[in-house]
PDB file of N, CA and C in Angstrom:
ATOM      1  N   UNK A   1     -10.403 -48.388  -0.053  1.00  0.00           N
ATOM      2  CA  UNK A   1     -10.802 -47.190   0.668  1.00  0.00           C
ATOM      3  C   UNK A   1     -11.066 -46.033  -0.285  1.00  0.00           C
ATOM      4  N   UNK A   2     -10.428 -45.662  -1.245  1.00  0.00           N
ATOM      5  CA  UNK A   2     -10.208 -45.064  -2.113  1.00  0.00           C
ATOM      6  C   UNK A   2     -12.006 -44.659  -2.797  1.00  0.00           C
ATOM      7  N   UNK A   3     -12.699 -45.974  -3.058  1.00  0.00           N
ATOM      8  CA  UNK A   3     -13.779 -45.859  -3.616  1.00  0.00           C
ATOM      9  C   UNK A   3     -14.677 -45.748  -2.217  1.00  0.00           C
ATOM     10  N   UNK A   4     -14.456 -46.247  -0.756  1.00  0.00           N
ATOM     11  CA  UNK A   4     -15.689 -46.123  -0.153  1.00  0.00           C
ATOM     12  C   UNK A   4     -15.465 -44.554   0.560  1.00  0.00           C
ATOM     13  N   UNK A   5     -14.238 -43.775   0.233  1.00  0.00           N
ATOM     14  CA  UNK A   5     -14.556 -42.634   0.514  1.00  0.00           C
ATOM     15  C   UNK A   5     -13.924 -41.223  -0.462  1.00  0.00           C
ATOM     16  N   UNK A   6     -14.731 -41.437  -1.898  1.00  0.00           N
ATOM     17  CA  UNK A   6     -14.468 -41.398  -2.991  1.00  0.00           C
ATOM     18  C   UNK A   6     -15.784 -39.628  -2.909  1.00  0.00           C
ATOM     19  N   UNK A   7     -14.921 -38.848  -3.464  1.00  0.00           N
ATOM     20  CA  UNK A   7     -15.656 -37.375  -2.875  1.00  0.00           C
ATOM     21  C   UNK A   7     -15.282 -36.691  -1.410  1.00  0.00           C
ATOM     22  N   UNK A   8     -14.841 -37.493  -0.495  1.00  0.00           N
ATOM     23  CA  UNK A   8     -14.254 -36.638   0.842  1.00  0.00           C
ATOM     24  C   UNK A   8     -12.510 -36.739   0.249  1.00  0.00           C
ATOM     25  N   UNK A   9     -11.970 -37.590  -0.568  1.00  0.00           N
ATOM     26  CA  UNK A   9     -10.476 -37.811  -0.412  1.00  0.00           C
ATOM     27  C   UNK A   9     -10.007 -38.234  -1.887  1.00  0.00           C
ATOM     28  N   UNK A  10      -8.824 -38.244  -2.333  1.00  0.00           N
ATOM     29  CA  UNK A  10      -8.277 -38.681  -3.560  1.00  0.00           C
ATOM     30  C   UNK A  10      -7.042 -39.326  -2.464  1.00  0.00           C
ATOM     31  N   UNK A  11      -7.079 -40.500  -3.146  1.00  0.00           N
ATOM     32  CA  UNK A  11      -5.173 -41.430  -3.077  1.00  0.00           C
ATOM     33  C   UNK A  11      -4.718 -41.387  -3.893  1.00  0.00           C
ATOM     34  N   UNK A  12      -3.517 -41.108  -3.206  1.00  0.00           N
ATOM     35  CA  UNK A  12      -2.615 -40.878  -4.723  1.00  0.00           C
ATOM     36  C   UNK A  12      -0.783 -41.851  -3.591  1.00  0.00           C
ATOM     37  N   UNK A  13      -0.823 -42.793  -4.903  1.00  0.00           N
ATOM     38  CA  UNK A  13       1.111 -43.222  -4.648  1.00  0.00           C
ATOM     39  C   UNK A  13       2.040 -42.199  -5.165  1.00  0.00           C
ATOM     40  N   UNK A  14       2.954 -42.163  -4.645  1.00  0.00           N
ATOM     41  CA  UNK A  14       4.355 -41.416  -4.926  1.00  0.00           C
ATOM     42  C   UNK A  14       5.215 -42.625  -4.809  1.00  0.00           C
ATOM     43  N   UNK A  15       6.255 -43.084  -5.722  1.00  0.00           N
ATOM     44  CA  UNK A  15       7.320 -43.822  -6.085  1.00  0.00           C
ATOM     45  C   UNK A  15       8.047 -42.825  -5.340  1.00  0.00           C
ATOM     46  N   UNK A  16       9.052 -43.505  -4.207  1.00  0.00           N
ATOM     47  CA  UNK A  16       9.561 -42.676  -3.656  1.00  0.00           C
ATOM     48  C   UNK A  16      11.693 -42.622  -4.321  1.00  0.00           C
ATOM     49  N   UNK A  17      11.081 -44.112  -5.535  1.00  0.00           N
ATOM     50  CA  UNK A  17      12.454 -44.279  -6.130  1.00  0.00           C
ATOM     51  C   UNK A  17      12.802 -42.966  -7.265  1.00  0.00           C
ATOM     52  N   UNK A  18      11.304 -42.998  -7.731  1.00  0.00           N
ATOM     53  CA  UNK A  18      11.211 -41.818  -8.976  1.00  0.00           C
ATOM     54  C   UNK A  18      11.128 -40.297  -8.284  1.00  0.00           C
ATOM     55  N   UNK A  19      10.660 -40.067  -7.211  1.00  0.00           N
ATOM     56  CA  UNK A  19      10.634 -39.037  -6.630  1.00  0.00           C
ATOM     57  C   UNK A  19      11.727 -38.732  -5.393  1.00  0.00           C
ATOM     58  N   UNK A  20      13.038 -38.931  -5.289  1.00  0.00           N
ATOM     59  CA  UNK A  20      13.964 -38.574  -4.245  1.00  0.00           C
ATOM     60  C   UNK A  20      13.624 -37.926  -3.521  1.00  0.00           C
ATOM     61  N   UNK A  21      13.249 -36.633  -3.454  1.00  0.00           N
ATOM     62  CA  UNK A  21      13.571 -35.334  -2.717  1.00  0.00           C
ATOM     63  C   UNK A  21      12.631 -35.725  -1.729  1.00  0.00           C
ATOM     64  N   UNK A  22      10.990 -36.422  -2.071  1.00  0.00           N
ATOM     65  CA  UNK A  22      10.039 -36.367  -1.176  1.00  0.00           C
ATOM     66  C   UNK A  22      10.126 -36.777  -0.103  1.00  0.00           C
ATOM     67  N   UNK A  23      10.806 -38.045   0.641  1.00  0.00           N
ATOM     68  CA  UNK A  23      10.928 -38.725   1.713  1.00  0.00           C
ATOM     69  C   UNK A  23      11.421 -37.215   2.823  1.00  0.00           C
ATOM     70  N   UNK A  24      12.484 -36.674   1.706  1.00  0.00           N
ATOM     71  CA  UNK A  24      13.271 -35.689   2.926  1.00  0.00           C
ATOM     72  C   UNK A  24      12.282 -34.733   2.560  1.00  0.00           C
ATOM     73  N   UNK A  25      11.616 -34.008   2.208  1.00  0.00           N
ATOM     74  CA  UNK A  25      10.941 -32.834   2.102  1.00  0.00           C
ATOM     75  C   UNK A  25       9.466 -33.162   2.910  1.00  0.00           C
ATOM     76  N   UNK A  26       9.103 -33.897   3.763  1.00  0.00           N
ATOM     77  CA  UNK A  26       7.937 -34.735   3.951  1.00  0.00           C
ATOM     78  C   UNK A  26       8.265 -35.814   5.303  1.00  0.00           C
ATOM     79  N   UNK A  27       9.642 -35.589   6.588  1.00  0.00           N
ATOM     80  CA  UNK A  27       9.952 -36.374   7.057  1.00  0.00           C
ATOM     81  C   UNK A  27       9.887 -37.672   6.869  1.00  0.00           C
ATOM     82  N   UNK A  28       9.764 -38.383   6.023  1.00  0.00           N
ATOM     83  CA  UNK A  28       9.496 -39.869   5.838  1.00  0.00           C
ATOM     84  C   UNK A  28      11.017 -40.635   6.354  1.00  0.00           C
ATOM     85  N   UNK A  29      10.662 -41.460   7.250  1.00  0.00           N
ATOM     86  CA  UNK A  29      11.518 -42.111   7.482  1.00  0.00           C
ATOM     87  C   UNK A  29      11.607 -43.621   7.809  1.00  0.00           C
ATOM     88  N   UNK A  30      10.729 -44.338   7.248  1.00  0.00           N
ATOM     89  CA  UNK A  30      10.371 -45.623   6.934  1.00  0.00           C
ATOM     90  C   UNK A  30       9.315 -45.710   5.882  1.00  0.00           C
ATOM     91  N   UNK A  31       9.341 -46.508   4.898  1.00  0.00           N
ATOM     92  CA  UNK A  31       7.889 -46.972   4.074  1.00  0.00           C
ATOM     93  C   UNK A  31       7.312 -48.301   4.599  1.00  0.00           C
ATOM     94  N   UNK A  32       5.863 -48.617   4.511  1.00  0.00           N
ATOM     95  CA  UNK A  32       4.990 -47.480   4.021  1.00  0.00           C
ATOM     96  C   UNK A  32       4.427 -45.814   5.038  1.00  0.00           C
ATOM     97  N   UNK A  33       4.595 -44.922   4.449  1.00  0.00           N
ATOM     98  CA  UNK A  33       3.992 -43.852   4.909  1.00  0.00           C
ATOM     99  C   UNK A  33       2.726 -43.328   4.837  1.00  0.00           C
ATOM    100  N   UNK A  34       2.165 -42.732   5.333  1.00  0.00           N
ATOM    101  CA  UNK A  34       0.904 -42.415   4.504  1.00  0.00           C
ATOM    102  C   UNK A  34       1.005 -40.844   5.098  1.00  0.00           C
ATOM    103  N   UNK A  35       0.802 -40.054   4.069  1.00  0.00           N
ATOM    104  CA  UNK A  35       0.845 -38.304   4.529  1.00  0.00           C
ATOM    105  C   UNK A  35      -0.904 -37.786   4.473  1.00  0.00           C
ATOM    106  N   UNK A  36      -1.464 -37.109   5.022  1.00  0.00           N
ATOM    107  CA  UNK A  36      -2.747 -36.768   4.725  1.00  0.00           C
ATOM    108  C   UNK A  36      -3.018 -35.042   4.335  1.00  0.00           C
ATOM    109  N   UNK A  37      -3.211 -34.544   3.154  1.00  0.00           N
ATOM    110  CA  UNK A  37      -3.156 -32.791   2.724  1.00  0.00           C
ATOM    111  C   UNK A  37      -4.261 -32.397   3.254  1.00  0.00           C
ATOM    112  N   UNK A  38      -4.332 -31.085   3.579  1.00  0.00           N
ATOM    113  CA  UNK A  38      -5.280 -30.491   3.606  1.00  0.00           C
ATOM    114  C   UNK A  38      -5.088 -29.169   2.969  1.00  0.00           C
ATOM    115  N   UNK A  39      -5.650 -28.832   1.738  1.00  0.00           N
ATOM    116  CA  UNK A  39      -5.054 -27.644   1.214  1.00  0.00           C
ATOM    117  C   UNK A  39      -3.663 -26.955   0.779  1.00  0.00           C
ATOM    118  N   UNK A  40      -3.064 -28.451   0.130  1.00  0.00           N
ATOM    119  CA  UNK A  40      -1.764 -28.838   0.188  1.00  0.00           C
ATOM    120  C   UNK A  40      -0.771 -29.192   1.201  1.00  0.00           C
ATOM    121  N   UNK A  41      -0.765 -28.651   2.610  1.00  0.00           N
ATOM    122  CA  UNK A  41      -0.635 -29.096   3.469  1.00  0.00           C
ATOM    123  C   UNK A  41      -0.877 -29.806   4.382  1.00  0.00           C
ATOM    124  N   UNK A  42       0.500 -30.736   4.756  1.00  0.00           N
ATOM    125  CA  UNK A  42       0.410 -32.409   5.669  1.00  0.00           C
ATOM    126  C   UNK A  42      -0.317 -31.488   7.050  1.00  0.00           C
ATOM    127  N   UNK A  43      -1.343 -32.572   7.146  1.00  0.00           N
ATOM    128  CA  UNK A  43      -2.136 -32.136   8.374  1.00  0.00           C
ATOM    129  C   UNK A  43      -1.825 -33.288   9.363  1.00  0.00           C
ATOM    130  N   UNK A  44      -1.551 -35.007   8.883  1.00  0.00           N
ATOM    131  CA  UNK A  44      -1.515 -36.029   9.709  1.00  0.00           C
ATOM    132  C   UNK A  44      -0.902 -37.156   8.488  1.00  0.00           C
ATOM    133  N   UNK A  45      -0.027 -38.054  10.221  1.00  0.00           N
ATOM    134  CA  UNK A  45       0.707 -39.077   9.273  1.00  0.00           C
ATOM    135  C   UNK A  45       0.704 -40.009   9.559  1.00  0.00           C
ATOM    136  N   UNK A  46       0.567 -41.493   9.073  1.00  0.00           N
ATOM    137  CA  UNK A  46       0.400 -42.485   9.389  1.00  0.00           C
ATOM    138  C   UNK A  46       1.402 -43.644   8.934  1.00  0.00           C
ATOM    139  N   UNK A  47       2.402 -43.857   9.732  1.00  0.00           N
ATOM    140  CA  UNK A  47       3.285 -44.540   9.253  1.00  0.00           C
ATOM    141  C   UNK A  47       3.715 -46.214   9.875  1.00  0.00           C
ATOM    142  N   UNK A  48       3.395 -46.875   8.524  1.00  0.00           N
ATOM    143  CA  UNK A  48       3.734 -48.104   9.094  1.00  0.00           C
ATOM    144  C   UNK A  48       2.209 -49.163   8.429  1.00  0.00           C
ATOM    145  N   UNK A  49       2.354 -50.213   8.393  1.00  0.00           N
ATOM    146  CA  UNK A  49       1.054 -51.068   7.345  1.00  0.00           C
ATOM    147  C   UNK A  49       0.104 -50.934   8.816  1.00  0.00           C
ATOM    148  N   UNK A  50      -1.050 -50.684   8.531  1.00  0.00           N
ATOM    149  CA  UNK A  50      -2.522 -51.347   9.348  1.00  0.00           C
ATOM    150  C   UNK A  50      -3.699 -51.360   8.663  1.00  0.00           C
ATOM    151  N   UNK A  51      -4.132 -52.141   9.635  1.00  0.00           N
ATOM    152  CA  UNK A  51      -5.332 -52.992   8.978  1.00  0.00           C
ATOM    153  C   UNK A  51      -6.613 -52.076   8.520  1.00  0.00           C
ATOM    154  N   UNK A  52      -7.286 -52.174   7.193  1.00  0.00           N
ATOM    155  CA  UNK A  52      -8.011 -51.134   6.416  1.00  0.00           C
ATOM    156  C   UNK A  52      -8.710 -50.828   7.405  1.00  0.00           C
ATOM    157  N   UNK A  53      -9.088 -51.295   8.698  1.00  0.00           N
ATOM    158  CA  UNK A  53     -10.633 -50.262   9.676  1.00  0.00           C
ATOM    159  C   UNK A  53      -9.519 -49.624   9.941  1.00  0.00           C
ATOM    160  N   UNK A  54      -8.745 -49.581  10.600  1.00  0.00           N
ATOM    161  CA  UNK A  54      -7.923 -49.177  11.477  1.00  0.00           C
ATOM    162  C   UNK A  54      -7.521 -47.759  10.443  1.00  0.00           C
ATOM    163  N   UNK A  55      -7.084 -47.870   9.268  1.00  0.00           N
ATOM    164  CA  UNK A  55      -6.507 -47.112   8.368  1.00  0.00           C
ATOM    165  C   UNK A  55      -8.262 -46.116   7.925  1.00  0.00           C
ATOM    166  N   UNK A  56      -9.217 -46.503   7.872  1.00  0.00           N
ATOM    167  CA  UNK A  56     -10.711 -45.638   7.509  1.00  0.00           C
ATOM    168  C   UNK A  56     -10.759 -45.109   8.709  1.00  0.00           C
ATOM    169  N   UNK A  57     -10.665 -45.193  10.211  1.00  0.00           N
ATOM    170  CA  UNK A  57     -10.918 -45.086  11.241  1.00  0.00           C
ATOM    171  C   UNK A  57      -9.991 -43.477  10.923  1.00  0.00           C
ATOM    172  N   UNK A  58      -8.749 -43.637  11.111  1.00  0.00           N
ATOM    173  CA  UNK A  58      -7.770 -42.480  11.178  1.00  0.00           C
ATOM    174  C   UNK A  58      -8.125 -41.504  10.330  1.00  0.00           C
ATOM    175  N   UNK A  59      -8.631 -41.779   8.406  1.00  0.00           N
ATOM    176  CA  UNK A  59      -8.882 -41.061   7.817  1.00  0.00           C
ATOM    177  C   UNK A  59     -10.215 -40.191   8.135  1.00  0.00           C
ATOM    178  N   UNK A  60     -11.131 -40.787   8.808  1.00  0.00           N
ATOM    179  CA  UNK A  60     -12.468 -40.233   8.661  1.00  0.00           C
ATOM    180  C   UNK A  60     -12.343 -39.494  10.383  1.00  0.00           C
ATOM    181  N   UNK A  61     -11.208 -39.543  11.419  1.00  0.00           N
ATOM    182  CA  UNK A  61     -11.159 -38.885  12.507  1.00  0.00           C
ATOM    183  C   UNK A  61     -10.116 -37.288  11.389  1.00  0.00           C
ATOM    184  N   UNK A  62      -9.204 -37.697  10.899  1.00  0.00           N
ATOM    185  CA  UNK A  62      -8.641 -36.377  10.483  1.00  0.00           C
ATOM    186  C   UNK A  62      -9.086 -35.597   9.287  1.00  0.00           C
ATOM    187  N   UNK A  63     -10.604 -36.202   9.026  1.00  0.00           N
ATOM    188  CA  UNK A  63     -11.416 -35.325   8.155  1.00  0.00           C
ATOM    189  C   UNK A  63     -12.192 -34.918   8.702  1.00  0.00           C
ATOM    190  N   UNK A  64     -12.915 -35.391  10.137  1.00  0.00           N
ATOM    191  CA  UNK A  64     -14.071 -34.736  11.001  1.00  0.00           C
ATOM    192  C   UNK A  64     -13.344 -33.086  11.439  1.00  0.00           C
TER     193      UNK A  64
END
């Protein structure tokens, strides 16, 4: 996904072993998470594995 929507978005992982604080600073309360910024701030969250349309579908509704 990363490359087919490469200019609207950057992915980026967070190790959530190397990074403690984030889970709690970021409600996370199961992995995988997925947080979405907008201007540094979480605008939408997607938590839990689905299938890549399903996962482009969500990204390209909370970028419209």
């Amino acid at each position: 996904l990363s490359a087919e929507l490469a200019g609207d978005l950057t992915i980026a992982k967070v190790n959530i072993d190397d990074n403690p604080d984030a889970p709690g600073r970021y409600g996370v309360m199961s992995i995988p998470t997925m947080i979405l910024f907008k201007g540094g701030q979480p605008i939408a969250k997607q938590v839990g594995a689905v299938p890549k349309g399903q996962l482009k579908a969500w990204l390209e509704g909370a970028l419209a």
